[in-house]
Protein backbone atom coordinates (compact mmCIF):
# COMPACT_ATOMS: atom_id res chain seq x y z
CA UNK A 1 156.25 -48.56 -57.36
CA UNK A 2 155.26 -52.03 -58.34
CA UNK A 3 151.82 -53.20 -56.24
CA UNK A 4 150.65 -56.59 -56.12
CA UNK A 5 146.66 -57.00 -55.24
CA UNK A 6 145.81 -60.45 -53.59
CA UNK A 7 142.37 -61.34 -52.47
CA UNK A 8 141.93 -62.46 -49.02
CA UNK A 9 138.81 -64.09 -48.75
CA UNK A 10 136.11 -62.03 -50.34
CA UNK A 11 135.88 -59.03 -47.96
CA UNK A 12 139.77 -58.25 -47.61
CA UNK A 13 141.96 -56.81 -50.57
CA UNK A 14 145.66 -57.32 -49.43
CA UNK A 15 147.94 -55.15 -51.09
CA UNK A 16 151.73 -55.65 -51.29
CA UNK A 17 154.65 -53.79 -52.37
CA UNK A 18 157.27 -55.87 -54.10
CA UNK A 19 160.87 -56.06 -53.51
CA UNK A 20 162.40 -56.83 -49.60
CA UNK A 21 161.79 -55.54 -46.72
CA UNK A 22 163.91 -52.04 -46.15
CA UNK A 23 162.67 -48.89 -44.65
CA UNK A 24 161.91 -47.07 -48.06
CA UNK A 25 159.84 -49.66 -48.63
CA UNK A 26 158.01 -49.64 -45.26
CA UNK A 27 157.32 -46.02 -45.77
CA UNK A 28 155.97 -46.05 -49.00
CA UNK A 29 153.91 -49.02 -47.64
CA UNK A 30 152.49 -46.33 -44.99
CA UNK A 31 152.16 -43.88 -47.02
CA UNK A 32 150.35 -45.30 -49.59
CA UNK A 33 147.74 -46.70 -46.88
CA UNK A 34 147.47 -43.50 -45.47
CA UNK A 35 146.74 -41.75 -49.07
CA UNK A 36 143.99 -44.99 -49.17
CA UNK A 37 142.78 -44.20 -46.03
CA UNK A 38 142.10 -40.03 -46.72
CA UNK A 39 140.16 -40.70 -49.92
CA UNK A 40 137.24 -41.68 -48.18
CA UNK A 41 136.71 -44.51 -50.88
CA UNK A 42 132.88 -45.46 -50.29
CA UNK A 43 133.05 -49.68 -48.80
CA UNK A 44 136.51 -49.50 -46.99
CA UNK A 45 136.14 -50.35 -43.48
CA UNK A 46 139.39 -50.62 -42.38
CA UNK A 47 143.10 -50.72 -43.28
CA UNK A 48 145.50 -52.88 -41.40
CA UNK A 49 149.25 -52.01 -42.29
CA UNK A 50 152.07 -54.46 -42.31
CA UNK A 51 155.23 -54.36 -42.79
CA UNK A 52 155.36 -54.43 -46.79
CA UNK A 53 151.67 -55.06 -47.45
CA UNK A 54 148.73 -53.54 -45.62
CA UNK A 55 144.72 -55.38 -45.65
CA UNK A 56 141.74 -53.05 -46.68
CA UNK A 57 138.52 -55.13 -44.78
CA UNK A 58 135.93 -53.72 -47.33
CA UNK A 59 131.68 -53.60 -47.87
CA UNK A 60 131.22 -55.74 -51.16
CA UNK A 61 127.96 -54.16 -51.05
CA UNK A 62 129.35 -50.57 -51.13
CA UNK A 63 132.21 -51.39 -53.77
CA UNK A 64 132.75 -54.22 -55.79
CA UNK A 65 136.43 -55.65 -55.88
CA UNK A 66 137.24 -54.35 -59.81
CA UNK A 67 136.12 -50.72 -58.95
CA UNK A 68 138.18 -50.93 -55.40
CA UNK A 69 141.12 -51.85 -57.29
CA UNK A 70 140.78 -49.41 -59.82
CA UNK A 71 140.50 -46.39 -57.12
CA UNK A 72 143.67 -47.79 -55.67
CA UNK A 73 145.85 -48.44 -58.90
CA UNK A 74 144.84 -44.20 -59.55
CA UNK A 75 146.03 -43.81 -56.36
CA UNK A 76 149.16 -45.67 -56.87
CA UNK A 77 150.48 -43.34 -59.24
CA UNK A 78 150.92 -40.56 -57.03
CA UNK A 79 152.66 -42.30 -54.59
CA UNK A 80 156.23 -40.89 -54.24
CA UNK A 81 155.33 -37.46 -55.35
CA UNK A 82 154.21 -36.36 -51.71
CA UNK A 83 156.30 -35.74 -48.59
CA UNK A 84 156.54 -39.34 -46.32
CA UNK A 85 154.05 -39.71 -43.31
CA UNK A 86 155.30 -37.55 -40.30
CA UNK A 87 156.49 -39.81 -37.87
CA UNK A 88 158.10 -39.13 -34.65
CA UNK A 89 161.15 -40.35 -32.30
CA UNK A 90 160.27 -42.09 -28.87
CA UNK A 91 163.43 -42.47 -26.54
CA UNK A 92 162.98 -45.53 -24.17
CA UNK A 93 164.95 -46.19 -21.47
CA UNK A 94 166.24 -50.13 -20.62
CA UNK A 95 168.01 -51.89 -17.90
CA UNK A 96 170.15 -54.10 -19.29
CA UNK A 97 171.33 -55.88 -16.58
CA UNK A 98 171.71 -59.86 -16.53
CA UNK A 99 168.64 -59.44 -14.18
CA UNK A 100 166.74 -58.06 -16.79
CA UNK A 101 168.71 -59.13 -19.55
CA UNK A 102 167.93 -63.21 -19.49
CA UNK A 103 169.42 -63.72 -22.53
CA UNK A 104 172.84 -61.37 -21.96
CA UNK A 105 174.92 -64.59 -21.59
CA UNK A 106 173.95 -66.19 -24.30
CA UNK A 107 174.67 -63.35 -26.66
CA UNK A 108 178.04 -62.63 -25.76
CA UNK A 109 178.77 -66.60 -26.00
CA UNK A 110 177.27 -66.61 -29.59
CA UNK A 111 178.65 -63.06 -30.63
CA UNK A 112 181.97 -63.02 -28.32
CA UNK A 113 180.60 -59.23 -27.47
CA UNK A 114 181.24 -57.98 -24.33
CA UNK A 115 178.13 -56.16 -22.09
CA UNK A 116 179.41 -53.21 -22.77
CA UNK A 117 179.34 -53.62 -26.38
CA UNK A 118 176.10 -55.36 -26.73
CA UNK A 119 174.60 -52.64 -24.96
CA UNK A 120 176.17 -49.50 -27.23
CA UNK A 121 175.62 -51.48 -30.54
CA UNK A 122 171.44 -50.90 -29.00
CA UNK A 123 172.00 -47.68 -27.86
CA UNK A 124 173.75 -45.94 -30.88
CA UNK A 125 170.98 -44.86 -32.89
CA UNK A 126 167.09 -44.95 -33.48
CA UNK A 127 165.05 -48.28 -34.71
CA UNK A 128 162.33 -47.78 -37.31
CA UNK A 129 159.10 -49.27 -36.47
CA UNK A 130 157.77 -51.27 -39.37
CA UNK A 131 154.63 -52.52 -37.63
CA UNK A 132 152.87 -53.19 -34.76
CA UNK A 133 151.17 -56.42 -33.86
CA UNK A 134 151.45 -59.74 -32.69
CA UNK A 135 149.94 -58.44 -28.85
CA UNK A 136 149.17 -55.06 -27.76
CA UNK A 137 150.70 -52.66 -30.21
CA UNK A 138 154.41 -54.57 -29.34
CA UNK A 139 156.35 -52.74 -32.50
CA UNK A 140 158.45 -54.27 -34.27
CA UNK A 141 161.76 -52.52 -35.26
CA UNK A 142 164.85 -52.35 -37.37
CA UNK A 143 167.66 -53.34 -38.38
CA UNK A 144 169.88 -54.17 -35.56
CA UNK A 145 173.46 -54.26 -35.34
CA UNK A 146 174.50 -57.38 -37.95
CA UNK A 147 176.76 -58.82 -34.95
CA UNK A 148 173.72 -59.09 -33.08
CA UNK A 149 171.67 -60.86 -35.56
CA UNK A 150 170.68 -64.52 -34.17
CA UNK A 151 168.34 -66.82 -35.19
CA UNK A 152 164.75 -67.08 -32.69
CA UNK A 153 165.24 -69.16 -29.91
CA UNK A 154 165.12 -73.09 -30.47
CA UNK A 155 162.71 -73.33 -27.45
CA UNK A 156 160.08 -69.95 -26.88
CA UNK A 157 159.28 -68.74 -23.04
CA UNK A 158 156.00 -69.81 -21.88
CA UNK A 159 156.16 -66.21 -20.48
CA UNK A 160 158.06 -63.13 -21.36
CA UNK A 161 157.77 -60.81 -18.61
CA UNK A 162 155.95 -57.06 -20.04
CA UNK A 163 158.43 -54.47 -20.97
CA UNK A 164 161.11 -56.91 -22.13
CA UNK A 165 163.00 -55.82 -24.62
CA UNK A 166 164.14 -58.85 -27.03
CA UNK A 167 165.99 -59.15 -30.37
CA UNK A 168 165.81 -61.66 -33.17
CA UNK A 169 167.21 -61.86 -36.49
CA UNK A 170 167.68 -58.18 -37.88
CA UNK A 171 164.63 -57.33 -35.75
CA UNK A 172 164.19 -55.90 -31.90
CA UNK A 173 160.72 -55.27 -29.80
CA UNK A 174 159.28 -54.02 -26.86
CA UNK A 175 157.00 -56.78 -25.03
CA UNK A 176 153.93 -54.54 -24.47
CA UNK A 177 152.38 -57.22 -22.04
CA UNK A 178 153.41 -60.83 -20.52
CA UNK A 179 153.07 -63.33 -22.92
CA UNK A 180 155.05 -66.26 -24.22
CA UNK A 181 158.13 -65.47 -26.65
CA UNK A 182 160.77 -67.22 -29.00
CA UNK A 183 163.03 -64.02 -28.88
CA UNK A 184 166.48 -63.10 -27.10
CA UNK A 185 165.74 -60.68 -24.03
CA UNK A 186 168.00 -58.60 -23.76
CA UNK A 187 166.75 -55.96 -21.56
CA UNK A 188 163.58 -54.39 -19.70
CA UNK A 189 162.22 -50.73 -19.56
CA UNK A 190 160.14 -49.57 -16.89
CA UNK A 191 157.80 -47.26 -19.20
CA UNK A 192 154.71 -48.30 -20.51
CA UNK A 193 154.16 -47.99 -23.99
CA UNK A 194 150.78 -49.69 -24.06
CA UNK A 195 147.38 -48.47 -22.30
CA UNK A 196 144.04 -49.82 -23.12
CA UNK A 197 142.33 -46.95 -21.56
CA UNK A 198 144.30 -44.05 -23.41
CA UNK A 199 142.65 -42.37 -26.18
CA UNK A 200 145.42 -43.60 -28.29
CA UNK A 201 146.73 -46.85 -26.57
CA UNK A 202 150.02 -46.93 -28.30
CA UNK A 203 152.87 -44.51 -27.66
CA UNK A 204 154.33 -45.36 -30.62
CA UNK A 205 153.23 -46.00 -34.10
CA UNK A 206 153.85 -47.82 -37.94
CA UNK A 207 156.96 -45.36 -38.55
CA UNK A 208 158.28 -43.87 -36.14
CA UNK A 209 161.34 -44.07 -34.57
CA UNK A 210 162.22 -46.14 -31.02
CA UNK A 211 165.82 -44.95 -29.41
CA UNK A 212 167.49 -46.87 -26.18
CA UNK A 213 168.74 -45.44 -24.04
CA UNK A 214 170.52 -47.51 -20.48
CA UNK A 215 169.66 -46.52 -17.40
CA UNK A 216 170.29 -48.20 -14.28
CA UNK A 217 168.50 -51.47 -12.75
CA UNK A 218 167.88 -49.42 -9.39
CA UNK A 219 166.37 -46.54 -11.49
CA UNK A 220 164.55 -49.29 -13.26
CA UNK A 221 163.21 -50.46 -10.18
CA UNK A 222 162.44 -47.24 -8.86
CA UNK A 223 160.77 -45.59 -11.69
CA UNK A 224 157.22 -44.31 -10.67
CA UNK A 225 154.72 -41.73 -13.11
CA UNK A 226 156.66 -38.69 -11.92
CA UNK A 227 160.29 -39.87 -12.91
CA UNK A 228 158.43 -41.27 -16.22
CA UNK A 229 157.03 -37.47 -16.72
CA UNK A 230 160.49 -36.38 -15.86
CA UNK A 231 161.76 -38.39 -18.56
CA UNK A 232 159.35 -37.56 -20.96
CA UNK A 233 159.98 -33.81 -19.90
CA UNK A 234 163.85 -34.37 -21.14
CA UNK A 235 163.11 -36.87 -24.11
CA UNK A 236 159.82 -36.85 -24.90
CA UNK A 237 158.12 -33.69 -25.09
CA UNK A 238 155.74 -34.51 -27.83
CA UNK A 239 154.46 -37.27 -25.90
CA UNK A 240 153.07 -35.05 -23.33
CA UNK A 241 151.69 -32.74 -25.70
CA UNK A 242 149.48 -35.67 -27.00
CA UNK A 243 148.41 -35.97 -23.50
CA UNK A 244 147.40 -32.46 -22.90
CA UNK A 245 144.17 -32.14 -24.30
């Protein structure tokens, strides 16, 4: 695995794998910051994954920059020999109805897909999340369907309303609160997959996997906390495990 160690300042140590972005590579990405993050190395204050790179904030004080390197590059060698981060599958469900679906028009004009298609091409299987970030733990996920891959809008939304689901490029998210947005919306989902208060405030985390799955705009509209534990009941399961504590 070739690693690449950039300084950041003189309190962050950015490393990044080389080569483009794929899955494999996110994983080993997460894997190797998660091997960082269980050696306990004496300085390291925190470690912010991204998608092919992650940020160690570090204590100069505690460890100098030539020994923090040197723990990692031992590290680095036993990356690959141990099983990949456990990650787990989240199943969503979206309206994607030209109410919720802003930008529905302008996709079929661009792709000459039809609803239907559009909405099976997000639906047919699971997105990776590479990373969360930009607001509120929105994850960002991969690779879409290559007939859906368009360029960011030429003029962002001053707001994109929360739980918009948008595409952009080979990429798709889940807008975990309002905020402005460059990317296609092509859907909403009623659940909430962000909550300041929880223990853990994101449903979903760097690798796991994000499934669509349509339902209705009336059930959309309609959905309350028991028809989101109902769902979770059918789809989620582990999800309510983490909340039984």
């Amino acid at each position: 695995m070739d690693v690449q160690y950039h300084f950041n300042g003189d309190l962050v140590l950015q490393v990044n794998l080389s080569g483009p972005l794929t899955i494999e590579t996110n994983r080993r990405m997460l894997q190797f910051a998660e091997t960082v993050a269980s050696a306990n190395i004496p300085g390291i204050q925190s470690i912010i994954p991204a998608m092919t790179s992650f940020s160690i904030k570090y204590e100069p004080r505690k460890v100098g920059i030539t020994e923090l390197i040197s723990h990692l590059q031992q590290l680095q060698r036993h990356i690959g020999e141990s099983p990949l981060i456990a990650s787990k599958r989240v199943v969503v469900p979206v309206a994607f109805s030209e109410k919720y679906g802003l930008d529905i028009p302008y996709i079929q004009e661009k792709t000459g897909l039809g609803v239907e298609e559009i909405v099976e091409r997000m639906t047919r299987k699971p997105f990776h999340v590479y990373m969360l970030g930009f607001i509120a733990g929105l994850p960002y996920m991969g690779e879409i369907d290559p007939e859906l891959r368009l360029p960011r809008r030429a003029t962002p939304r001053i707001e994109v309303a929360k739980g918009s689901i948008a595409i952009a490029n080979e990429l798709t998210n889940i807008y975990t609160e309002s905020s402005p947005g460059g990317w296609h919306v092509i859907g909403w989902t009623p659940m909430a997959t962000f909550d300041i208060d929880a223990a853990i405030p994101t449903i979903m985390q760097a690798g796991d996997e994000v499934l669509f799955k349509e339902i209705s705009t009336s059930e959309a509209e309609l959905w309350d906390t028991n028809k989101q534990r109902e769902w979770d009941e059918t789809w989620n399961p582990s999800l309510l495990k983490s909340q039984d504590f």
